[in-house]
Protein backbone atom coordinates (compact mmCIF):
# COMPACT_ATOMS: atom_id res chain seq x y z
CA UNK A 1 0.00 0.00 0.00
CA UNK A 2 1.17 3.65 -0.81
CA UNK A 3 -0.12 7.05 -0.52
CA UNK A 4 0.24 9.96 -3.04
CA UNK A 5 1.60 13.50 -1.21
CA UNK A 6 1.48 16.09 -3.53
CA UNK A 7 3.10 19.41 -2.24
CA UNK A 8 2.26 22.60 -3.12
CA UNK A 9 4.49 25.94 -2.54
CA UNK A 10 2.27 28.22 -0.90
CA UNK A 11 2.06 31.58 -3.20
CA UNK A 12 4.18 34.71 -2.47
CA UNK A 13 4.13 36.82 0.34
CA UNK A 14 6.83 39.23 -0.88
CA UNK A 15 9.22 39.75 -3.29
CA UNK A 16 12.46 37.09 -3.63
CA UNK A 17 14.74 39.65 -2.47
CA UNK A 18 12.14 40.97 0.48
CA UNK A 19 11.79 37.33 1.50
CA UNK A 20 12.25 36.93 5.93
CA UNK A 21 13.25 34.27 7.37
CA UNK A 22 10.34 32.25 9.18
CA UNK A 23 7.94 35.12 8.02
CA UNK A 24 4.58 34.63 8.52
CA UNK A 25 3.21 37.68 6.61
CA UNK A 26 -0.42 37.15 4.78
CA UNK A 27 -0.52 36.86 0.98
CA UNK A 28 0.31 39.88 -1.46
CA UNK A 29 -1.34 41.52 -4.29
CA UNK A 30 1.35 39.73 -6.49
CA UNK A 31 0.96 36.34 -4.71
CA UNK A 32 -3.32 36.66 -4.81
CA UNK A 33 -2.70 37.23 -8.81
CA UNK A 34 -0.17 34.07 -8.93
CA UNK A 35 -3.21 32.14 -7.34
CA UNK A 36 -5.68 33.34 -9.69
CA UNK A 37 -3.50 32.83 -12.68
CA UNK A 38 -2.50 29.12 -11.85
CA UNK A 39 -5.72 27.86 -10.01
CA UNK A 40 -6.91 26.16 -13.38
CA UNK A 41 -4.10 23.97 -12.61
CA UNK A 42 -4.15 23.47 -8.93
CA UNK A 43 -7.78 22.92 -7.96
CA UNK A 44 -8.21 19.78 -8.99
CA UNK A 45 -6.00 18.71 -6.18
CA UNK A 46 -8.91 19.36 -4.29
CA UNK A 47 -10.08 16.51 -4.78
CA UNK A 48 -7.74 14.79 -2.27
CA UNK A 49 -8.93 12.71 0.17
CA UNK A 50 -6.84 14.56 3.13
CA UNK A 51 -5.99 18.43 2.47
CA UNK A 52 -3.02 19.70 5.01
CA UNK A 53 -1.28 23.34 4.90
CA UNK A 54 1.39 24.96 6.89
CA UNK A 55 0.16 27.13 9.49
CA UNK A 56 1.87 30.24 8.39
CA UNK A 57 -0.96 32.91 7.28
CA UNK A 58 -0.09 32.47 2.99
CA UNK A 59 -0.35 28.54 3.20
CA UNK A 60 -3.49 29.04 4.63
CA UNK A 61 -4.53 31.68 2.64
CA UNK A 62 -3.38 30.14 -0.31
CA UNK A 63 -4.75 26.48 0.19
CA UNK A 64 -8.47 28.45 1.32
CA UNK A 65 -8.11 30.32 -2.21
CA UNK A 66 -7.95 26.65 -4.72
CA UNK A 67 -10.57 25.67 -2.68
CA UNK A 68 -8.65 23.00 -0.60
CA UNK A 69 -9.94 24.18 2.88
CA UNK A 70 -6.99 22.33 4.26
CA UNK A 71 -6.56 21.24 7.95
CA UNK A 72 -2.75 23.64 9.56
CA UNK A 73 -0.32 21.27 10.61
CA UNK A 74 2.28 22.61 13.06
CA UNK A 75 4.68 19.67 12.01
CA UNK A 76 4.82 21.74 8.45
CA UNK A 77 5.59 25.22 10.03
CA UNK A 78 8.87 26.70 8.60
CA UNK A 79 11.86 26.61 10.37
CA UNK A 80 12.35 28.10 13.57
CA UNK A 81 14.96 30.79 12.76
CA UNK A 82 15.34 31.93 16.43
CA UNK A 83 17.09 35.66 16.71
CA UNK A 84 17.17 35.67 12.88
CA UNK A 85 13.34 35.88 12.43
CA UNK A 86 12.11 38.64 10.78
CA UNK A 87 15.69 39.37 9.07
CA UNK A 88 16.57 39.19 5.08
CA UNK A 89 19.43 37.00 4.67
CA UNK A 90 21.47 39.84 3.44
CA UNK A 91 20.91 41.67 6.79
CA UNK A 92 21.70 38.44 8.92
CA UNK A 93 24.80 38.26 6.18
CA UNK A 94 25.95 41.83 7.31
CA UNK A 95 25.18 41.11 11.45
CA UNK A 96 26.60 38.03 11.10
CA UNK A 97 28.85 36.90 8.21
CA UNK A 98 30.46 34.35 10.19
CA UNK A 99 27.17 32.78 12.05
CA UNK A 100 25.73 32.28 8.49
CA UNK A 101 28.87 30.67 7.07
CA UNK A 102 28.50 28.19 9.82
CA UNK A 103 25.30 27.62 9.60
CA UNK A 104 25.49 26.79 5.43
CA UNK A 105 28.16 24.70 6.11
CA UNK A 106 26.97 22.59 9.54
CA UNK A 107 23.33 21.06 9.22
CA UNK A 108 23.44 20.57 12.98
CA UNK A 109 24.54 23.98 13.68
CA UNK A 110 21.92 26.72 14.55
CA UNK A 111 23.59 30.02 15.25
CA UNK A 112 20.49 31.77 15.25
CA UNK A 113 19.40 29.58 18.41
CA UNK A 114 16.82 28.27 16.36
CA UNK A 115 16.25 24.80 14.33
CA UNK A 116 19.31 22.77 13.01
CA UNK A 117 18.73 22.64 9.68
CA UNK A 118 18.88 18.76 9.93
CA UNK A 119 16.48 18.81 12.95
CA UNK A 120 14.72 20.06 10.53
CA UNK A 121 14.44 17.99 7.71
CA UNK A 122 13.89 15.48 9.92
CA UNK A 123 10.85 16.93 11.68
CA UNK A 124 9.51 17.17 7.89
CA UNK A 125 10.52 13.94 6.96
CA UNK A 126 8.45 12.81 10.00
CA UNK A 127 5.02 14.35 9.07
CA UNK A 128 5.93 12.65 5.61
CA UNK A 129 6.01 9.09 7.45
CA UNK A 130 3.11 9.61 9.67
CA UNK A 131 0.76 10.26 6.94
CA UNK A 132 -2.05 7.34 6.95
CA UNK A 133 -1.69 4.89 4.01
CA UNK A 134 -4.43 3.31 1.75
CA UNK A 135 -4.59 2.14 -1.67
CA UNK A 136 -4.76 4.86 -3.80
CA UNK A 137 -5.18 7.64 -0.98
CA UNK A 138 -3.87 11.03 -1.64
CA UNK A 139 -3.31 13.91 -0.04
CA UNK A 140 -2.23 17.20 -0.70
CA UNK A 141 -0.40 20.11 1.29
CA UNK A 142 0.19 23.65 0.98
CA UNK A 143 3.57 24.67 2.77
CA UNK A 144 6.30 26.90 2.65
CA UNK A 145 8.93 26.83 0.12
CA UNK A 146 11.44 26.04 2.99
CA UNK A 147 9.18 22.58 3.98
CA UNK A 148 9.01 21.63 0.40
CA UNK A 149 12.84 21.46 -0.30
CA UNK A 150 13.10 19.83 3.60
CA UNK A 151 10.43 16.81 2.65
CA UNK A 152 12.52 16.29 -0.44
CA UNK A 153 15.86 16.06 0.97
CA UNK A 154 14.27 13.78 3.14
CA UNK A 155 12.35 11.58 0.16
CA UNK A 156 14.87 10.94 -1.71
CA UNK A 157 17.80 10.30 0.93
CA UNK A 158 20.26 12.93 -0.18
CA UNK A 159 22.90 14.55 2.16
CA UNK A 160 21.37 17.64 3.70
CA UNK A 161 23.92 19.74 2.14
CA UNK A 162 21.39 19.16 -1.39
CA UNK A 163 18.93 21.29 0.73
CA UNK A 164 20.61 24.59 -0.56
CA UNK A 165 20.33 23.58 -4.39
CA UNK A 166 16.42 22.83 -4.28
CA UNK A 167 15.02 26.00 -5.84
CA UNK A 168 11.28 25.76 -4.89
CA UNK A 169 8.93 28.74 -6.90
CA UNK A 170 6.15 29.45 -5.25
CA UNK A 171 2.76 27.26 -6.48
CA UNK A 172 4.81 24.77 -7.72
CA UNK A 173 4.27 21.24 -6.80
CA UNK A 174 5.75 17.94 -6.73
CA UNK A 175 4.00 14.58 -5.63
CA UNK A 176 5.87 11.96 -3.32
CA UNK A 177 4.76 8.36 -3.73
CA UNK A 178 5.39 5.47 -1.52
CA UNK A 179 5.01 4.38 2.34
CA UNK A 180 7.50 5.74 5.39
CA UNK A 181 10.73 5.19 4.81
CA UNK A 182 10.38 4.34 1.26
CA UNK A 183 9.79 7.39 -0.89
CA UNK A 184 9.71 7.99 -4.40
CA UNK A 185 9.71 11.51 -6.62
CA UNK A 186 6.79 11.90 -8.94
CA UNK A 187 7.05 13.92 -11.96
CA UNK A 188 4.01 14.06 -14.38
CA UNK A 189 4.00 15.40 -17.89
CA UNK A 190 1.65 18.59 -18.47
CA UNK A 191 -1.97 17.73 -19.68
């Protein structure tokens, strides 16, 4: 038996260069347009038998606007950035050149006195192997770009060093097939 997780980046809440670490800032006009322009695609993951988000405020916003009235998770929050919530990575860069170095570098480091980057992935990876499993079920799951790259680092097994070259766009998705333990990427060709 298997399950189908399809993941889908919640929709932007700023610009790439305005992007905070851990933010939890609602949807903008730009992301609410990125919705409307890509829901022809997306909605039909409503039809899911389970419907999960992030509980940031654009996952849920995002996952309310396909229609999805998905069920906040806190195992799929972001990462817990600690001191460096709130902050651009180019101003943590300037506070703190040589806390960020360390903390690209280490997966169990957290200089911010936040989440190890490999804690985690594995809290992620977790959520991924608790999901229930039936023939056929699927489920879908609005998160933050951040969870996205995390569950497939986990997925597929790769060092967690492969988390920093996972560029995740937001409302993309990508579907995870398989059982815990035993995960396998899914990618579709376009209709």
């Amino acid at each position: 038996m298997s399950v189908r997780i399809t993941l889908v980046a919640a929709a932007r809440s700023s610009s790439l260069l305005t992007e905070r670490f851990d933010d939890d800032r609602p949807l903008d006009q730009a992301g609410w347009h990125e919705v409307q322009l890509n829901a022809y695609r997306l909605v039909p993951l409503s039809y899911a038998e389970l419907r999960y988000c992030s509980p940031t405020a654009r996952s849920r916003a995002t996952g309310e606007a396909l229609g999805f009235a998905p069920l906040a998770q806190p195992a799929l929050r972001d990462c817990d950035m600690g001191r460096w919530r709130g902050l651009t990575f180019a101003e943590v860069t300037a506070r703190e050149p040589a806390a960020v170095d360390a903390w690209l570098a280490d997966p169990r480091s957290a200089p911010h006195g936040g989440e190890p980057l490999l804690a985690f992935i594995s809290r992620i990876g977790g959520w991924l192997d608790t999901r229930p499993v039936g023939d056929g079920d699927s489920i879908v799951a609005v998160a933050e770009p951040a969870v996205v790259r995390a569950a497939l680092v986990y997925a597929l097994k790769a060092p967690p060093s492969s988390y920093w070259n996972v560029d995740v766009r937001p409302l993309s998705t990508v579907a995870l097939t398989g059982q815990a333990g035993r995960w396998s990427l899914c990618l579709e060709t376009a209709a």
